[in-house]
C-alpha atoms as a PDB file:
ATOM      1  CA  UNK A   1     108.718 110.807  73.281  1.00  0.00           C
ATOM      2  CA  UNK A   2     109.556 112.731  76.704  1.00  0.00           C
ATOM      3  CA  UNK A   3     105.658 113.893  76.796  1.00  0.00           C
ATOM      4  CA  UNK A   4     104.566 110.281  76.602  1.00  0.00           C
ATOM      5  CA  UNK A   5     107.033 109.118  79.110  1.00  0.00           C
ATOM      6  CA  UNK A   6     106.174 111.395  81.441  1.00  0.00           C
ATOM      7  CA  UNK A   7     102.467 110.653  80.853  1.00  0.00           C
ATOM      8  CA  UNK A   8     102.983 106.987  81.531  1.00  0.00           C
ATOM      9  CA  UNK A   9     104.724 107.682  84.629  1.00  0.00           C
ATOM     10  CA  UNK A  10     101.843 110.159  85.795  1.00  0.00           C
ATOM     11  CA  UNK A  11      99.175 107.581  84.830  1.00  0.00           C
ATOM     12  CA  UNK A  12     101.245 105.032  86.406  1.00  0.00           C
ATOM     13  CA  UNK A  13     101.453 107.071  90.168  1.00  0.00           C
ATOM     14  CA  UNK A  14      97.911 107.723  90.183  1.00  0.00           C
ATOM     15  CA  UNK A  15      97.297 104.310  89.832  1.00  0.00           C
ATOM     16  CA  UNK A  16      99.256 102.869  92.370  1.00  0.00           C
ATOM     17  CA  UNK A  17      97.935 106.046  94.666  1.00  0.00           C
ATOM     18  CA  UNK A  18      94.287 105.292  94.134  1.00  0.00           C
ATOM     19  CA  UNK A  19      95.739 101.415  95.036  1.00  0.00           C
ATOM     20  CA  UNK A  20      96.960 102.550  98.131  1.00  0.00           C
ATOM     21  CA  UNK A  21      93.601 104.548  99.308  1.00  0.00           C
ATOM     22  CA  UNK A  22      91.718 101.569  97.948  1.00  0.00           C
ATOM     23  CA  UNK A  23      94.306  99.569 100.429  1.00  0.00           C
ATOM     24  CA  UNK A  24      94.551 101.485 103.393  1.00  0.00           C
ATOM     25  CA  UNK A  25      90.710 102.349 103.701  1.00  0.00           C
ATOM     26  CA  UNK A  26      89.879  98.506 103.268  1.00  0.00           C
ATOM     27  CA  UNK A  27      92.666  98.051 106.137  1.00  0.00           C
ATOM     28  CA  UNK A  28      90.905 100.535 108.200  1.00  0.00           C
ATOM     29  CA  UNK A  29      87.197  99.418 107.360  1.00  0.00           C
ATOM     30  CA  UNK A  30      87.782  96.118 108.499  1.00  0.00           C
ATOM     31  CA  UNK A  31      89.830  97.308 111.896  1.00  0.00           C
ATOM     32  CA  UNK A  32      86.927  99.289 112.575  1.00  0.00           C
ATOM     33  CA  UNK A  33      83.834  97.172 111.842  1.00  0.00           C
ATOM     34  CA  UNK A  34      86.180  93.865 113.472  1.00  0.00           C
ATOM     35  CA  UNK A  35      85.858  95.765 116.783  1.00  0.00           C
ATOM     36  CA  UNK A  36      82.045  97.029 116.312  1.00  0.00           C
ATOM     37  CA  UNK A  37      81.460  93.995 115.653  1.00  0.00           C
ATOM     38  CA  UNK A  38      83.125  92.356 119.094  1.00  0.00           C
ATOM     39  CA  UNK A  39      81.655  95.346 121.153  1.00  0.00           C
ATOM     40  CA  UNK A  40      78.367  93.848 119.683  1.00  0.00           C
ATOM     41  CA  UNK A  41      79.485  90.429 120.825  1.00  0.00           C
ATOM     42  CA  UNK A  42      80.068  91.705 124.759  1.00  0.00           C
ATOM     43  CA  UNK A  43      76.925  93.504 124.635  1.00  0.00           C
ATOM     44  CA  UNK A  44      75.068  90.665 124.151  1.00  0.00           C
ATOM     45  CA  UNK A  45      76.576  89.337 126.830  1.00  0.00           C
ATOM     46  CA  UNK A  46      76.132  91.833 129.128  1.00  0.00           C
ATOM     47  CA  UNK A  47      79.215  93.404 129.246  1.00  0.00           C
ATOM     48  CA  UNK A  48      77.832  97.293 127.968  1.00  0.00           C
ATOM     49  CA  UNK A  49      81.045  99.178 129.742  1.00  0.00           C
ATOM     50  CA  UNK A  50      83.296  96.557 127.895  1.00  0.00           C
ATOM     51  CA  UNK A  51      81.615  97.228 124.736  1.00  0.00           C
ATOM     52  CA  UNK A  52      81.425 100.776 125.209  1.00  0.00           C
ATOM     53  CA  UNK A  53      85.392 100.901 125.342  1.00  0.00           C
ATOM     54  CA  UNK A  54      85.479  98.812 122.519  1.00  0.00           C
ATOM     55  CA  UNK A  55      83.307 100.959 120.559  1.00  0.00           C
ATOM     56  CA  UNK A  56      85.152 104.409 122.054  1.00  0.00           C
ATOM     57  CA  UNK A  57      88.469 102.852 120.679  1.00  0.00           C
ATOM     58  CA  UNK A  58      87.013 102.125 117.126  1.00  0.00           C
ATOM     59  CA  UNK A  59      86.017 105.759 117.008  1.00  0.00           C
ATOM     60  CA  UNK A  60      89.059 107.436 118.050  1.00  0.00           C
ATOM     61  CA  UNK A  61      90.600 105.144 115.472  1.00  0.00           C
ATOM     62  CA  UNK A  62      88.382 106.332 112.616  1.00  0.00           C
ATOM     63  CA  UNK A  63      89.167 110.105 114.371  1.00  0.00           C
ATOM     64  CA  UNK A  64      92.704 109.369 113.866  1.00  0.00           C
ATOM     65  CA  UNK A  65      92.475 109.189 110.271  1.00  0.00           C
ATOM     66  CA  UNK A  66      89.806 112.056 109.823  1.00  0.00           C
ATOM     67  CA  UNK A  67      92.194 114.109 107.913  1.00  0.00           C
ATOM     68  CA  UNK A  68      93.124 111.467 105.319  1.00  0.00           C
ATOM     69  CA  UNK A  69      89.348 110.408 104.892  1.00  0.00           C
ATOM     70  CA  UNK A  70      88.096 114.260 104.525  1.00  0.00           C
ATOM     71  CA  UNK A  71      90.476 114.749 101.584  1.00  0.00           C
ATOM     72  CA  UNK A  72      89.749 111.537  99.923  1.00  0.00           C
ATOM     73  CA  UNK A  73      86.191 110.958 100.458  1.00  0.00           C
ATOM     74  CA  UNK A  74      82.732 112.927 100.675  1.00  0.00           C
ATOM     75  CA  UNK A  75      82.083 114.765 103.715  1.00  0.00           C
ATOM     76  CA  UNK A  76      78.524 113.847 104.511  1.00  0.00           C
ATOM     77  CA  UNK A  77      79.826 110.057 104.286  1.00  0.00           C
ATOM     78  CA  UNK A  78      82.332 110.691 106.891  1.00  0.00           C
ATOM     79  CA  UNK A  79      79.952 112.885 109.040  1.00  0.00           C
ATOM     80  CA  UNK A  80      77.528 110.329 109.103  1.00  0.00           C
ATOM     81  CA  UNK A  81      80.001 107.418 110.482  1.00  0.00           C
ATOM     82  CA  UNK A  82      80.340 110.243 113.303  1.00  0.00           C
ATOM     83  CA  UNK A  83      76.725 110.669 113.827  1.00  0.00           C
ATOM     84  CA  UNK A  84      76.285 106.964 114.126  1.00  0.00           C
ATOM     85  CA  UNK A  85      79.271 106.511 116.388  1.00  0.00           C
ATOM     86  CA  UNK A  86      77.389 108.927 118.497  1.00  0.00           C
ATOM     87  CA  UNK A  87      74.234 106.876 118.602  1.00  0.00           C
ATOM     88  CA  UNK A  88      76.046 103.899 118.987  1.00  0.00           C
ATOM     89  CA  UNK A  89      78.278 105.520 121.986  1.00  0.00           C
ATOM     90  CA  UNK A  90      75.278 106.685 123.848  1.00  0.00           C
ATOM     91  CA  UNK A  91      73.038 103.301 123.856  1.00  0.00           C
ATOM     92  CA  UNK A  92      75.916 102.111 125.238  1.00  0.00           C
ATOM     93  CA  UNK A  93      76.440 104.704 127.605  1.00  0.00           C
ATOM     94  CA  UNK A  94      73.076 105.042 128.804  1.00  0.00           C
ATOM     95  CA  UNK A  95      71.575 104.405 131.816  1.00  0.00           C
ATOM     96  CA  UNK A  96      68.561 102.361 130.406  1.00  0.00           C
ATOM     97  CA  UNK A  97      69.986  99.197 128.623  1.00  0.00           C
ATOM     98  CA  UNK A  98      68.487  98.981 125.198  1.00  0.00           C
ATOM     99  CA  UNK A  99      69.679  95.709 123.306  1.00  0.00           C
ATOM    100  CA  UNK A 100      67.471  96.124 120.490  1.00  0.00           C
ATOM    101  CA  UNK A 101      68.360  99.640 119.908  1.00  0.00           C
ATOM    102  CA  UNK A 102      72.061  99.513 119.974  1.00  0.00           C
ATOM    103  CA  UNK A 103      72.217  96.733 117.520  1.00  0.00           C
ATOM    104  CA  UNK A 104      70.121  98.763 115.105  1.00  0.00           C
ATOM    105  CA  UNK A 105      72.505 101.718 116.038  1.00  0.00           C
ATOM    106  CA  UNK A 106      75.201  99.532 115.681  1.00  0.00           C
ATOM    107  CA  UNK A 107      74.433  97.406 112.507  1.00  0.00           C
ATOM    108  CA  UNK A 108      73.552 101.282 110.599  1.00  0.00           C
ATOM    109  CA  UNK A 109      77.516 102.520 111.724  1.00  0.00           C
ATOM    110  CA  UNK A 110      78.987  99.220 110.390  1.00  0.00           C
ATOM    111  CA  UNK A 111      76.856  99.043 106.897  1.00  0.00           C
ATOM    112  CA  UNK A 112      77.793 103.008 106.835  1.00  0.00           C
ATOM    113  CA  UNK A 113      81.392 101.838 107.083  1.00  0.00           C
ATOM    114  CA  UNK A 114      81.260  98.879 104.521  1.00  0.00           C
ATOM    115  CA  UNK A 115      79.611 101.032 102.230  1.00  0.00           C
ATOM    116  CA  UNK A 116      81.979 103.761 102.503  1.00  0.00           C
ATOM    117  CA  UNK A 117      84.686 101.192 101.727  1.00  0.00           C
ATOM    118  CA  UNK A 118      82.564  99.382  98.681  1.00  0.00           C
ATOM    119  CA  UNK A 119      82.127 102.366  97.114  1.00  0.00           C
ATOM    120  CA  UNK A 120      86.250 103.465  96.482  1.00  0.00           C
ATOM    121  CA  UNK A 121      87.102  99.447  94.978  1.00  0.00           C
ATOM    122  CA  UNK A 122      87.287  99.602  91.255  1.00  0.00           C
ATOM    123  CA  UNK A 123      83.978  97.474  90.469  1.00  0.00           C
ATOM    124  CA  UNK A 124      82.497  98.143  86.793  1.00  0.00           C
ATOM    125  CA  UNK A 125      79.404  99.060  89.371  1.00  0.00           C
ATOM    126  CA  UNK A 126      81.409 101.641  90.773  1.00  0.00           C
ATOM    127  CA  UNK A 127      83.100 103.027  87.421  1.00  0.00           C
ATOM    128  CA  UNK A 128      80.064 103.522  85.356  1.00  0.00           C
END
C-alpha cells in the first residue's frame, strides 16, 4: 500500500509540474509575441527606433528565461527564436528601412514562438 501511495503522489507532482511549464511558457509566449506584435504595430507607423526597443525588450525577456527553456525544451527550438530575434533586431536596426522584410522577419519569430508553445499543451495531436 506505501508503494502505491507513493506512486500516486509521484504521478500526481509530475502532473501538476508539466501544468506549471505548460502555464508559465503560455504566460511567457503570449508576453513575448503581445509585444512583437505592437513593435509591428509602430513600425508600420513609422516609429522603427520605438519598435526596435520594443522588440530589444521582448528578447531580453525570452533571455531571461533561457535557462528554464534550455532544460525544458529542445535546443534548436530555442536557438532558432534567437536567430530570428536577430533578424528581426537588425531590420529594425538598419539603416535602409525595409517594411516588407521585417514583417516577414517578424511574423517567422512570432509563429516560431506560438509553435514552441503549441507544441508542450497536452493535445491528442501532441501525445500521439
Amino acid at each position: 500500500m506505501k508503494r502505491l501511495a507513493i506512486s500516486g503522489g509521484l504521478l500526481a507532482l509530475l502532473l501538476v509540474l508539466s501544468a506549471a511549464h505548460v502555464w508559465c511558457l503560455h504566460s511567457l509566449a503570449e508576453e513575448v509575441t503581445a509585444a512583437l506584435t505592437q513593435a509591428q504595430e509602430e513600425a508600420e507607423s513609422g516609429h522603427w527606433e520605438v519598435a526596435a526597443a520594443i522588440t530589444q525588450r521582448a528578447k531580453t525577456r525570452w533571455m531571461e528565461n533561457e535557462g528554464y527553456l534550455h532544460a525544458t525544451l529542445h535546443h534548436r527550438d530555442i536557438d532558432a527564436v534567437l536567430g530570428y530575434f536577430g533578424e528581426t533586431l537588425a531590420y529594425l536596426q538598419g539603416q535602409e528601412r525595409q517594411p516588407a522584410e521585417y514583417a516577414a522577419a517578424n511574423a517567422r519569430l512570432i509563429t516560431q514562438i506560438r509553435l514552441i508553445d503549441e507544441g508542450e499543451l497536452p493535445t491528442w495531436k501532441n501525445l500521439l
